[in-house]
Protein backbone atom coordinates (compact mmCIF):
# COMPACT_ATOMS: atom_id res chain seq x y z
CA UNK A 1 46.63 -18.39 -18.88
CA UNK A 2 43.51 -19.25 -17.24
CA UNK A 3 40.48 -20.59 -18.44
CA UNK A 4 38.34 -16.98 -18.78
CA UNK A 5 41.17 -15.88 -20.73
CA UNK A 6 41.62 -18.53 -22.69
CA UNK A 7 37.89 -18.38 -23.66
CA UNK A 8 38.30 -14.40 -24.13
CA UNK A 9 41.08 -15.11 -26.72
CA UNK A 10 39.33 -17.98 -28.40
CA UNK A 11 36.33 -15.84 -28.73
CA UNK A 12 38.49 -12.80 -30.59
CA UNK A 13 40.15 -15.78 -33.07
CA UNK A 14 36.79 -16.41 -33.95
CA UNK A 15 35.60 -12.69 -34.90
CA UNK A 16 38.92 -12.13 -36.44
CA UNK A 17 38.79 -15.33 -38.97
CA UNK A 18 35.09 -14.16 -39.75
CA UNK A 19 35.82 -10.44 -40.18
CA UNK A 20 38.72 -11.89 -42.61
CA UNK A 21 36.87 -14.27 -44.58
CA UNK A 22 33.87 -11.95 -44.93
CA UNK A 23 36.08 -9.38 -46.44
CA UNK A 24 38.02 -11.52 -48.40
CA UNK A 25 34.48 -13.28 -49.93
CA UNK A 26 33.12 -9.05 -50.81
CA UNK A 27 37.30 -8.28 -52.18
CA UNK A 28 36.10 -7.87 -55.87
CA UNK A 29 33.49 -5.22 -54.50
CA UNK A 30 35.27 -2.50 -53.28
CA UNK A 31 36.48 0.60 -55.85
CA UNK A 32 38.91 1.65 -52.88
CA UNK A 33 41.03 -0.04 -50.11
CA UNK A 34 39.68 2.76 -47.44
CA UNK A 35 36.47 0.98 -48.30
CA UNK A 36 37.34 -2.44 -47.44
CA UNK A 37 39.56 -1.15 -44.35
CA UNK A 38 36.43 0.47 -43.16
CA UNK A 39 34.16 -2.42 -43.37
CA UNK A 40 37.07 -5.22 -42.00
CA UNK A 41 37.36 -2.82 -39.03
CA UNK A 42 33.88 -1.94 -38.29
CA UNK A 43 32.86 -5.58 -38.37
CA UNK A 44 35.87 -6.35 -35.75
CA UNK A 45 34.35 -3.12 -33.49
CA UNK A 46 30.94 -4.00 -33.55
CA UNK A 47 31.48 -7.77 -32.99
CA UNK A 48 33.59 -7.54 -29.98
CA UNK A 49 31.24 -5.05 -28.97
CA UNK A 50 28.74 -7.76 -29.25
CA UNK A 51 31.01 -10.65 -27.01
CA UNK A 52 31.23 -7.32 -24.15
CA UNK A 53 27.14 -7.06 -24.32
CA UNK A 54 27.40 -11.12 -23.90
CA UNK A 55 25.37 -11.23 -27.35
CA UNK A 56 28.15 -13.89 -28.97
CA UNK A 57 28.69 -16.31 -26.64
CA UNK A 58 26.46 -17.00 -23.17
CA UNK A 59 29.17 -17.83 -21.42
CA UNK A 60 30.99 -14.02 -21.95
CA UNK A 61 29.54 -10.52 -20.54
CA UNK A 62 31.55 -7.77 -19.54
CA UNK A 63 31.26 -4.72 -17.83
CA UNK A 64 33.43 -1.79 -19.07
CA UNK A 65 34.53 0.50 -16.09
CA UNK A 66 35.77 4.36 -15.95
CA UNK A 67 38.52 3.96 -13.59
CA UNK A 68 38.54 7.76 -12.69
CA UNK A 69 34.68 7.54 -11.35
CA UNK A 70 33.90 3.81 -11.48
CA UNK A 71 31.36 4.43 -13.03
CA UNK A 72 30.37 1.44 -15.80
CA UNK A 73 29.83 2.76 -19.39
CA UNK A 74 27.80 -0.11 -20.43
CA UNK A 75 25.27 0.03 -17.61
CA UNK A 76 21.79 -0.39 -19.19
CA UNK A 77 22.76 -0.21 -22.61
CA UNK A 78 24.60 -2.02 -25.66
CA UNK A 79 27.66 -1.06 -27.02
CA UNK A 80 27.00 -3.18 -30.48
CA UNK A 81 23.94 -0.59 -30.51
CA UNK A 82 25.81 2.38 -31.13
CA UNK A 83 28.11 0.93 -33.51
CA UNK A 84 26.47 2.35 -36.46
CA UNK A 85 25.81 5.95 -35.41
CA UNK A 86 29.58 6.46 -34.54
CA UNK A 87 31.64 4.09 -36.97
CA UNK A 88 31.85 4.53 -40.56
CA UNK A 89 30.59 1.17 -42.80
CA UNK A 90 29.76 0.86 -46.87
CA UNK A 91 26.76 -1.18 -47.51
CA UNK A 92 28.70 -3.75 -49.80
């Protein structure tokens, strides 16, 4: 493994353990599992959204590329930005 990948992989660990523990700490909150499965997974989404838009760590930006028309999907916009209109959330 090289060192970009390395960095990619250490940078996923990190937004798993904290999509985890923040789900674990709000547990007692939820009336249903679909709930918490919701939240766990839309915090995953939108944060490695964030490490593609190069908003988590300086050193990591990507570009996200439509290999039928090359064209890039993330040109001049955010992907963490759209989180919210398209993925489903409580507001525990």
């Amino acid at each position: 493994m090289n060192a970009e990948q390395e960095l990619f992989y250490k940078e996923l660990r990190k937004i798993q353990d904290f999509a985890i523990g923040r789900t674990l700490s709000r547990q007692d909150k939820y009336e249903r599992v679909e709930d918490m499965m919701e939240d766990i997974t839309y915090d995953v989404i939108y944060m490695i959204c964030e490490m593609i838009d190069g908003q988590r760590n300086a050193l990591i930006r990507y570009d996200i590329i439509n290999i039928q028309n090359n064209h890039k999907i993330n040109d001049k916009t955010m992907l963490h930005d759209w989180c919210e209109k398209y993925l489903r959330c409580t507001n525990i």
